[in-house]
C-alpha atoms as a PDB file:
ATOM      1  CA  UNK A   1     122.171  96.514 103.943  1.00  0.00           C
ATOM      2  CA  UNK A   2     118.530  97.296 101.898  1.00  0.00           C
ATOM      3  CA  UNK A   3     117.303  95.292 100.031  1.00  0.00           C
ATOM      4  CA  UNK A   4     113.455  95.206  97.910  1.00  0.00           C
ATOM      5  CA  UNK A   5     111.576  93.830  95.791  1.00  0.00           C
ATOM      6  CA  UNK A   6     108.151  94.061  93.834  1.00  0.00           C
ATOM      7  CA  UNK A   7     105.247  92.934  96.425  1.00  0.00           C
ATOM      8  CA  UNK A   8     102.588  90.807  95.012  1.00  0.00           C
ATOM      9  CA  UNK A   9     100.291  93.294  96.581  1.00  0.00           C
ATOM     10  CA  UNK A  10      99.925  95.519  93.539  1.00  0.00           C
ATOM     11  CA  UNK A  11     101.597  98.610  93.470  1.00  0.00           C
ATOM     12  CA  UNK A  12     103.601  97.686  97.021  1.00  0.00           C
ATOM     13  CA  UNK A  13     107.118  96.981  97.698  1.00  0.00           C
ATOM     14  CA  UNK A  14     108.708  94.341  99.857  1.00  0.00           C
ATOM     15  CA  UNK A  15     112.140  95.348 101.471  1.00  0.00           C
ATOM     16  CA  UNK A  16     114.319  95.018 104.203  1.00  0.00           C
ATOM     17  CA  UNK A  17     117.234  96.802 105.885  1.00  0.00           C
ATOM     18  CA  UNK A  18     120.179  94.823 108.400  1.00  0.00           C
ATOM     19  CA  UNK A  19     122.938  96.809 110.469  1.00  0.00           C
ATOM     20  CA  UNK A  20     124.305  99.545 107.790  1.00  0.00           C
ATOM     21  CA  UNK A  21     125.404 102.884 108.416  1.00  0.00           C
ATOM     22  CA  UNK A  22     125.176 104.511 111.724  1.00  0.00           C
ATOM     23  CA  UNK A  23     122.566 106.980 110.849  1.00  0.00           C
ATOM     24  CA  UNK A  24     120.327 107.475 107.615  1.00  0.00           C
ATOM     25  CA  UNK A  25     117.670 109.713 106.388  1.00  0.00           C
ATOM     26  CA  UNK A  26     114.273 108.246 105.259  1.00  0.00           C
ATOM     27  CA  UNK A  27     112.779 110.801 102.982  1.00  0.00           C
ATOM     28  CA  UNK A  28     109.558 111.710 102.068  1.00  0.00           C
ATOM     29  CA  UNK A  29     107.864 109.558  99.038  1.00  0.00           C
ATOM     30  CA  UNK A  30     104.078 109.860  99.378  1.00  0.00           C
ATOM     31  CA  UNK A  31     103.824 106.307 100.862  1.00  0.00           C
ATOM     32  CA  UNK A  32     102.759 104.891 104.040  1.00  0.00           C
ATOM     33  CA  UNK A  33     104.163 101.492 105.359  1.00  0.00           C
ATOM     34  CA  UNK A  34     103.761  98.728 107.596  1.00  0.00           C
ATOM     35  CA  UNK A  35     107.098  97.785 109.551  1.00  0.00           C
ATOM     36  CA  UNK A  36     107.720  94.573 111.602  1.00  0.00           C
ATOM     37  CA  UNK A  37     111.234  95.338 114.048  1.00  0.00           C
ATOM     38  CA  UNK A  38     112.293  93.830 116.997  1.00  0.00           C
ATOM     39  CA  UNK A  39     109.119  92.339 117.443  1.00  0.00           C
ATOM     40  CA  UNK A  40     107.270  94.944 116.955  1.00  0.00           C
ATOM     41  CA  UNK A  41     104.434  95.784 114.356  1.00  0.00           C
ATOM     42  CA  UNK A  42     104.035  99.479 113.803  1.00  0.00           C
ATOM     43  CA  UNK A  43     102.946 101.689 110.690  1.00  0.00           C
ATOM     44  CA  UNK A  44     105.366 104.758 109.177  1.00  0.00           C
ATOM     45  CA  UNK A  45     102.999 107.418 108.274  1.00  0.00           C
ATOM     46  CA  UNK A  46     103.254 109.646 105.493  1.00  0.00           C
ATOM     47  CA  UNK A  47     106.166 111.881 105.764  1.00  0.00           C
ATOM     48  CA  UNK A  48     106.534 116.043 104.820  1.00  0.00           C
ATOM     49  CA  UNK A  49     110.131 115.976 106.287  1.00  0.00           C
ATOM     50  CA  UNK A  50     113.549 113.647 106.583  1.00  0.00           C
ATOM     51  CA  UNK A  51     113.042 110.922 109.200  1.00  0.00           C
ATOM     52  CA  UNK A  52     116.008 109.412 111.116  1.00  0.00           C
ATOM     53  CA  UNK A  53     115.203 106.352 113.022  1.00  0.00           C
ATOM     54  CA  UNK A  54     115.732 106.077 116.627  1.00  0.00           C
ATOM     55  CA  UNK A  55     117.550 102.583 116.170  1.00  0.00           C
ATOM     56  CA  UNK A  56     119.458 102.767 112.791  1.00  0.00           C
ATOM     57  CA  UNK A  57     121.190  99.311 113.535  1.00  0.00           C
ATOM     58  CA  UNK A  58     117.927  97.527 113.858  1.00  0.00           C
ATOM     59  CA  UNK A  59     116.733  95.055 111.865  1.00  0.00           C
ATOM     60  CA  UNK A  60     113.661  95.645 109.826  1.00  0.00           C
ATOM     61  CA  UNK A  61     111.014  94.240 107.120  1.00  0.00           C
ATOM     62  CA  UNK A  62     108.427  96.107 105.513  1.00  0.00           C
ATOM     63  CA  UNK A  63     105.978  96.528 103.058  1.00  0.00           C
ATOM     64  CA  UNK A  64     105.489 100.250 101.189  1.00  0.00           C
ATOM     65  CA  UNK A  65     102.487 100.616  99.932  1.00  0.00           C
ATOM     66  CA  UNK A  66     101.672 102.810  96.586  1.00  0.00           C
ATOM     67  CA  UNK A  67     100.766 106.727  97.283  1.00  0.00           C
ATOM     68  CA  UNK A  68      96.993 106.080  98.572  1.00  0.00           C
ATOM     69  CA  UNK A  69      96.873 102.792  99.107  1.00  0.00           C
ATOM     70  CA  UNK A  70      97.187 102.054 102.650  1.00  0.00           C
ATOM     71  CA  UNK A  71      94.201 103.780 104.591  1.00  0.00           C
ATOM     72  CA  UNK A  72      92.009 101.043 103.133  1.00  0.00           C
ATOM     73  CA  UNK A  73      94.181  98.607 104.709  1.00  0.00           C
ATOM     74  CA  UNK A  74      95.033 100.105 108.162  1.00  0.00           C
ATOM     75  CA  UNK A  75      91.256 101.716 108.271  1.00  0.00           C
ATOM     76  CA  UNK A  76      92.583 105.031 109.416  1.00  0.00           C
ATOM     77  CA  UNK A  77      92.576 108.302 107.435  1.00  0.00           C
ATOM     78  CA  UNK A  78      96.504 109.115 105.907  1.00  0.00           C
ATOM     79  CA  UNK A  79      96.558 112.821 107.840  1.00  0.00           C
ATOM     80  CA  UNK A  80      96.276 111.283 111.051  1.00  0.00           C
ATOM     81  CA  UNK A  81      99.503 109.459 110.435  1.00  0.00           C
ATOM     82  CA  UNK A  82     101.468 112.206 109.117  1.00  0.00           C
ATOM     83  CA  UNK A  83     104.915 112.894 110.019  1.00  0.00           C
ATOM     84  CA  UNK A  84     104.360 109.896 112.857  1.00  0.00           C
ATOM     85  CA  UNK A  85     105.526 106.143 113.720  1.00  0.00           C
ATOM     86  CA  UNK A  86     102.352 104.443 115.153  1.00  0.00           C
ATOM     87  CA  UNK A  87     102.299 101.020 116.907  1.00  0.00           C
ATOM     88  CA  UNK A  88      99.436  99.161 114.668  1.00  0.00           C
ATOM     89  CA  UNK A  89      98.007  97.674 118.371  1.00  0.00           C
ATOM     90  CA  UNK A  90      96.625 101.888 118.544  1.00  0.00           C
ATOM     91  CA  UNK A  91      95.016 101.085 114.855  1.00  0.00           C
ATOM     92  CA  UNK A  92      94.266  97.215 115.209  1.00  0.00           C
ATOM     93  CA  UNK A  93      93.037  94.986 118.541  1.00  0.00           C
ATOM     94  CA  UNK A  94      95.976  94.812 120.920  1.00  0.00           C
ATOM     95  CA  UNK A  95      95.510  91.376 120.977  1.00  0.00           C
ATOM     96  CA  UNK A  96      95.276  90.957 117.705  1.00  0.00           C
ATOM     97  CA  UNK A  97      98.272  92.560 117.020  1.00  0.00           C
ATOM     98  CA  UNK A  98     100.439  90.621 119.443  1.00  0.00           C
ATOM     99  CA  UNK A  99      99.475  87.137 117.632  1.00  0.00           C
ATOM    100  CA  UNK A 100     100.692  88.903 114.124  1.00  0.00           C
ATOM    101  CA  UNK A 101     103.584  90.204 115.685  1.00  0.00           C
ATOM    102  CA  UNK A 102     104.719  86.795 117.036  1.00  0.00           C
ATOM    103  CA  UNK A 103     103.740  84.784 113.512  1.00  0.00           C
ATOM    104  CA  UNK A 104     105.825  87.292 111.917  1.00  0.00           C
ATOM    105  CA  UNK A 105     109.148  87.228 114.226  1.00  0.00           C
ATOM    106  CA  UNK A 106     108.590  83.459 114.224  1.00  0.00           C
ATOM    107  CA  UNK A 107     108.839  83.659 110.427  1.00  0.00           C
ATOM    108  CA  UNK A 108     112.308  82.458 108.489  1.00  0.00           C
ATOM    109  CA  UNK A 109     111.598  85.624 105.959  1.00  0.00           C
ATOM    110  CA  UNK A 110     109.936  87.994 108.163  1.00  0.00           C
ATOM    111  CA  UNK A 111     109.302  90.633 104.895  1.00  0.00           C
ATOM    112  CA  UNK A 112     107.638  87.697 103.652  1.00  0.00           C
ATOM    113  CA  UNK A 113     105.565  86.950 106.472  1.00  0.00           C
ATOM    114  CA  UNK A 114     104.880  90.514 107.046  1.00  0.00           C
ATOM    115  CA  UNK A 115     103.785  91.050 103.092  1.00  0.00           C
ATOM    116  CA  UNK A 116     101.260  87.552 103.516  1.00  0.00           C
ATOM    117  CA  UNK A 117     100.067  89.843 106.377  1.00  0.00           C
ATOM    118  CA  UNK A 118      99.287  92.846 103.938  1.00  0.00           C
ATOM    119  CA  UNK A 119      97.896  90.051 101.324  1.00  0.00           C
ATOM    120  CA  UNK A 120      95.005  88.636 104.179  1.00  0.00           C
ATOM    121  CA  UNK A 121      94.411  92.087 104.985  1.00  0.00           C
ATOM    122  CA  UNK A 122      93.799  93.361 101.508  1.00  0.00           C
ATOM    123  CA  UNK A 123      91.454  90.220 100.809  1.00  0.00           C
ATOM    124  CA  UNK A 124      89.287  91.809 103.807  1.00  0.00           C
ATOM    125  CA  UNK A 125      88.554  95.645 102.638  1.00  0.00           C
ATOM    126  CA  UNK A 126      87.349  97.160 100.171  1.00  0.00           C
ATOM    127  CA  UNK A 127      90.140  98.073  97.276  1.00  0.00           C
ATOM    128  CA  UNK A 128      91.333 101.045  97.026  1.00  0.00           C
ATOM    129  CA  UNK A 129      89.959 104.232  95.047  1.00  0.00           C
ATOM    130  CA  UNK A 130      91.582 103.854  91.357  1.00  0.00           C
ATOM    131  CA  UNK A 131      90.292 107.829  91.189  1.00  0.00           C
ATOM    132  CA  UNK A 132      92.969 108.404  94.056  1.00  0.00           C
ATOM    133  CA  UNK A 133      96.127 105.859  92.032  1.00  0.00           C
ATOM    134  CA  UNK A 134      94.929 108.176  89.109  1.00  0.00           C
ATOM    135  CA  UNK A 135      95.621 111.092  91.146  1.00  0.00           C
ATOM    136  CA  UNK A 136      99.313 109.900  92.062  1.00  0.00           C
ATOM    137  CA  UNK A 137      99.980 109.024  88.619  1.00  0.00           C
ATOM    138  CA  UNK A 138      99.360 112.460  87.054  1.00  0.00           C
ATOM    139  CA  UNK A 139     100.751 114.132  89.844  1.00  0.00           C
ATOM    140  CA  UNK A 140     103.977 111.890  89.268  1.00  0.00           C
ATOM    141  CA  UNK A 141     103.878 112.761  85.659  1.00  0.00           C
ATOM    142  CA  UNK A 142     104.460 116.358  86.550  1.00  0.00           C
ATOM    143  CA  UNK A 143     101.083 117.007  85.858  1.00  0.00           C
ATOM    144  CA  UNK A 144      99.949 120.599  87.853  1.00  0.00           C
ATOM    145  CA  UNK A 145      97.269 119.894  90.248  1.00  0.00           C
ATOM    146  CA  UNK A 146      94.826 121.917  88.343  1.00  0.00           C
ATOM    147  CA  UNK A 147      94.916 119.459  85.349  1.00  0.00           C
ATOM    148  CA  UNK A 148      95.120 116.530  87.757  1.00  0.00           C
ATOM    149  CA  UNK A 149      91.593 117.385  89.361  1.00  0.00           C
ATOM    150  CA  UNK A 150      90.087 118.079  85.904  1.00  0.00           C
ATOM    151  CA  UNK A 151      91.127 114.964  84.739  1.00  0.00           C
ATOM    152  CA  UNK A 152      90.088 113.211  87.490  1.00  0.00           C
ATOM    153  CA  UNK A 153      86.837 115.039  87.489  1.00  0.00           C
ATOM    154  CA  UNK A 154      86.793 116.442  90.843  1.00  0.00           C
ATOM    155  CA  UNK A 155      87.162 120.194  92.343  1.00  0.00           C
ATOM    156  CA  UNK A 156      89.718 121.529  94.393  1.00  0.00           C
ATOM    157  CA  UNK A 157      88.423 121.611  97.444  1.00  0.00           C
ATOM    158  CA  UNK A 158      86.984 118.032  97.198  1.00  0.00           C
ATOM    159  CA  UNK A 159      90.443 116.914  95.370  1.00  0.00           C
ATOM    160  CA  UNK A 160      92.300 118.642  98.311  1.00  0.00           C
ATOM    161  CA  UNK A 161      89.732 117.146 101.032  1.00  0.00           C
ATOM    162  CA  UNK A 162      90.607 113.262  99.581  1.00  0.00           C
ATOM    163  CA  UNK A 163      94.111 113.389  99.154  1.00  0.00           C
ATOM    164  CA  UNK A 164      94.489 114.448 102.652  1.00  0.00           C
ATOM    165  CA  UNK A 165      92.416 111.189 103.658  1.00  0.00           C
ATOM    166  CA  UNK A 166      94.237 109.150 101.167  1.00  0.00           C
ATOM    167  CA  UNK A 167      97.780 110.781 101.072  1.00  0.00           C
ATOM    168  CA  UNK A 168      97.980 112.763 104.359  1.00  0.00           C
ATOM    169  CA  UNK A 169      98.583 115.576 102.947  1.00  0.00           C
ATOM    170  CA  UNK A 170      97.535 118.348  99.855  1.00  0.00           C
ATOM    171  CA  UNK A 171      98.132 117.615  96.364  1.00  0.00           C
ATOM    172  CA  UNK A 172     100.518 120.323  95.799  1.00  0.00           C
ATOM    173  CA  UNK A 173     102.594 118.985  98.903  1.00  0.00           C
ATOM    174  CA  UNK A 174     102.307 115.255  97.225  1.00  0.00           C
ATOM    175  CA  UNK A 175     103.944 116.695  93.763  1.00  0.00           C
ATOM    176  CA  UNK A 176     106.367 118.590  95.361  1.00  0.00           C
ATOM    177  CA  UNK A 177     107.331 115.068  97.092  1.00  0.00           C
ATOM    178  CA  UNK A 178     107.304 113.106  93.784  1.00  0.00           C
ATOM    179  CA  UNK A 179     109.037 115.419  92.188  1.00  0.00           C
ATOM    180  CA  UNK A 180     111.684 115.583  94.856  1.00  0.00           C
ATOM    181  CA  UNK A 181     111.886 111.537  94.455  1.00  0.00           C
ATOM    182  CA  UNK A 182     112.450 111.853  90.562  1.00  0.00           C
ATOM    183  CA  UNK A 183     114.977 113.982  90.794  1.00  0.00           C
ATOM    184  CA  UNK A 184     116.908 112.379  93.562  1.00  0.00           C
ATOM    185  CA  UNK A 185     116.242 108.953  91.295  1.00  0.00           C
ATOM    186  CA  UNK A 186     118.010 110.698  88.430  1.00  0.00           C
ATOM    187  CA  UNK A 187     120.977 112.059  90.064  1.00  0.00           C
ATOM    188  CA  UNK A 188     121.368 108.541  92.046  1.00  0.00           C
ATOM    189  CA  UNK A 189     121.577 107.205  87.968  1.00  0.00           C
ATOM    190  CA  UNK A 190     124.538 110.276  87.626  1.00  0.00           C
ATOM    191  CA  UNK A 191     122.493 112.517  85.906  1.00  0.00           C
ATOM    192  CA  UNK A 192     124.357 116.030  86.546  1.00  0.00           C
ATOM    193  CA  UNK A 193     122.007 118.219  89.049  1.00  0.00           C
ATOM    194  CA  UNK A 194     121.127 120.814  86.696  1.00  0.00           C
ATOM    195  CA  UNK A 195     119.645 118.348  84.060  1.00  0.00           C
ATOM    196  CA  UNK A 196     118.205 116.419  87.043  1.00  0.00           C
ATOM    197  CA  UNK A 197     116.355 119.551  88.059  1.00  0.00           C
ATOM    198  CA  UNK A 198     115.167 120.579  84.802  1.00  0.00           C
ATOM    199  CA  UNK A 199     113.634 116.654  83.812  1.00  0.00           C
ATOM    200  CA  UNK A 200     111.839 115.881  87.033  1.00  0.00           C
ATOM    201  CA  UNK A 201     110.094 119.112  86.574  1.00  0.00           C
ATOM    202  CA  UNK A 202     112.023 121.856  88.525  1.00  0.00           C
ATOM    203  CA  UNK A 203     112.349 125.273  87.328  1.00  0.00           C
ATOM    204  CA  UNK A 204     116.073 125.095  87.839  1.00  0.00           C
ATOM    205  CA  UNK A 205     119.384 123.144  89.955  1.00  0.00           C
ATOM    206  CA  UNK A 206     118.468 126.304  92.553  1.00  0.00           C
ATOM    207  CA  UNK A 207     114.922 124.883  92.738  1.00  0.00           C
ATOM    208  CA  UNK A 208     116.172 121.938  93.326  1.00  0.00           C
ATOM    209  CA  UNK A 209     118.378 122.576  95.660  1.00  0.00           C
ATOM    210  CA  UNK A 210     115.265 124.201  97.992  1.00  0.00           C
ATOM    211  CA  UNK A 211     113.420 121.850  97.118  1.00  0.00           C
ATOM    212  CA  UNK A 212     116.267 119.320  98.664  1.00  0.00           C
ATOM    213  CA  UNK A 213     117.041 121.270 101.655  1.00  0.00           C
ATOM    214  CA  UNK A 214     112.885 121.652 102.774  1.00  0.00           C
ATOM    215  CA  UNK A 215     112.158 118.217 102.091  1.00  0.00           C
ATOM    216  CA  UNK A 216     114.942 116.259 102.466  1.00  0.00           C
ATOM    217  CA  UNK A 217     116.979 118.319 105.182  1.00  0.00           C
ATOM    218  CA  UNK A 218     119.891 118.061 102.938  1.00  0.00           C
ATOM    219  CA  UNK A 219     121.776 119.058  99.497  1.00  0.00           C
ATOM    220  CA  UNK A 220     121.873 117.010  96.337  1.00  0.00           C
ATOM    221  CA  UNK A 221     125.372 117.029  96.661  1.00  0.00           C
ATOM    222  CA  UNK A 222     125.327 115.715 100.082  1.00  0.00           C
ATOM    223  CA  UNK A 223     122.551 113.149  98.838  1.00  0.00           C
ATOM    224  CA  UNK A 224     124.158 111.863  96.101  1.00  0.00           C
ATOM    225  CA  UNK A 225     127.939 111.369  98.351  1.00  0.00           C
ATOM    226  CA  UNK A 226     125.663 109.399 100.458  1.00  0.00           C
ATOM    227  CA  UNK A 227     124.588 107.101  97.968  1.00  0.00           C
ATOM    228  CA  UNK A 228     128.092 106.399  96.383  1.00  0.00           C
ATOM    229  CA  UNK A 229     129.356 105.822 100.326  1.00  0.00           C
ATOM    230  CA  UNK A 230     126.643 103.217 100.941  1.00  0.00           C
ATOM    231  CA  UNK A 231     127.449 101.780  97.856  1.00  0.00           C
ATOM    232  CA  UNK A 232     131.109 101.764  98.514  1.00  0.00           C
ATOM    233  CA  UNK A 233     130.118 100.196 102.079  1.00  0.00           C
ATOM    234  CA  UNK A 234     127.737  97.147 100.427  1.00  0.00           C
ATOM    235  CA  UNK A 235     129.600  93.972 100.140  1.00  0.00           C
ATOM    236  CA  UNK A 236     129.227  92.760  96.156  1.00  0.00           C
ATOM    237  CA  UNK A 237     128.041  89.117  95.371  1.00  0.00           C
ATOM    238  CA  UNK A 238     131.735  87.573  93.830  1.00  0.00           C
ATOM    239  CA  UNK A 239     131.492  88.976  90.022  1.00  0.00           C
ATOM    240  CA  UNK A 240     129.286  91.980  90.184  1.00  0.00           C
ATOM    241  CA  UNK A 241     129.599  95.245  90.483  1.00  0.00           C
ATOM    242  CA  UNK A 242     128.373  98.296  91.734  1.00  0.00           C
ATOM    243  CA  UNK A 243     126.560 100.628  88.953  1.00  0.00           C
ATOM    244  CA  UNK A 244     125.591 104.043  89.684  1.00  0.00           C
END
């Protein structure tokens, strides 16, 4: 089962997954987190492609941080991370890291503990650059990247050069991801794919459907039977429901 919530680490998410299916997909958002399974503290980087985890029954916690946010916190530029699971003992002091990886499995509400972790560790470095949130947020807004760098001020090689520190990747690769995200968030609310395609910013459902395939490694009508079978597979708190 997932489960998330708002972080109090602005901009970041809280969540957890327990047991569930067999095998799932994580796909590509523009975000980097810090995991806690097992016992062990590691970092997801930035991802270009679907990831299946090598241990889909685990249990894990994490904290996602907002498109940008997280090379501040783990000190480490977001392209070196990309398309990678890193132990944070490679980032952080081994020894270090062994202390916060037993205060967190110690924990009751290891999400929480690992999210106080994020909190300390934000307190410590510098914030992150707003230029680079602005950045996410117009390219999230289906804004092209040339209007995104002239709003932001900078050129496209030096808007190219940051986001690759910040986001791991190129701005055109990050809005092709958030775009990908906004449609897959409409047709998980039942929107029908064609409409989908055409309101996160597509050209077309065939667009989409590419778009699905390179990023995702799958088919919105695959996605979206995947979503209504975990849904079908989540047990319901006595008088709810399940809503698309």
């Amino acid at each position: 089962m997932y489960e998330e919530r708002p972080s109090r680490l602005d901009g970041a998410v809280v969540w957890t997954r327990t047991g569930g299916p067999a095998t799932f997909s994580v796909l590509p958002d523009g975000c980097m987190d810090l995991l806690w399974s097992e016992g062990r503290l590691f970092v997801a980087g930035p991802d270009t492609r679907a990831y299946v985890p090598d241990r889909p029954g685990a249990r894990y916690a994490g904290v996602r941080f907002a498109p940008g946010d997280a090379p501040a916190l783990l000190g480490v530029p977001a392209h070196e991370l990309r398309d990678r699971r890193v132990d944070l003992a490679a980032l952080w002091p081994g020894d270090r890291v062994r202390r916060l990886a037993e205060r967190v499995g110690e924990a009751a509400d290891q999400a929480a503990a690992l999210e106080d972790l994020a909190l300390r560790r934000a307190a410590d470095v510098p914030r992150p650059d707003p230029l680079l949130r602005a950045v996410a947020d117009g390219l999230n807004a289906g804004w092209t990247v040339a209007d995104t760098a002239r709003a932001v001020g900078l050129g496209a090689r030096q808007l190219h050069r940051r986001s690759l520190d910040a986001f791991g990747y190129g701005p055109k690769t990050l809005a092709r991801v958030l775009r990908l995200q906004r449609a897959l968030a409409l047709v998980r609310a039942g929107v029908p794919y064609a409409r989908a395609a055409i309101e996160a910013g597509c050209t077309d459902q065939a667009h989409l459907a590419r778009e699905t395939r390179a990023l995702a490694g799958t088919t919105p009508g695959a996605y979206a039977a995947s979503v209504a079978s975990a849904k079908r597979e989540t047990p319901q708190p006595s008088g709810s429901s399940t809503t698309a």
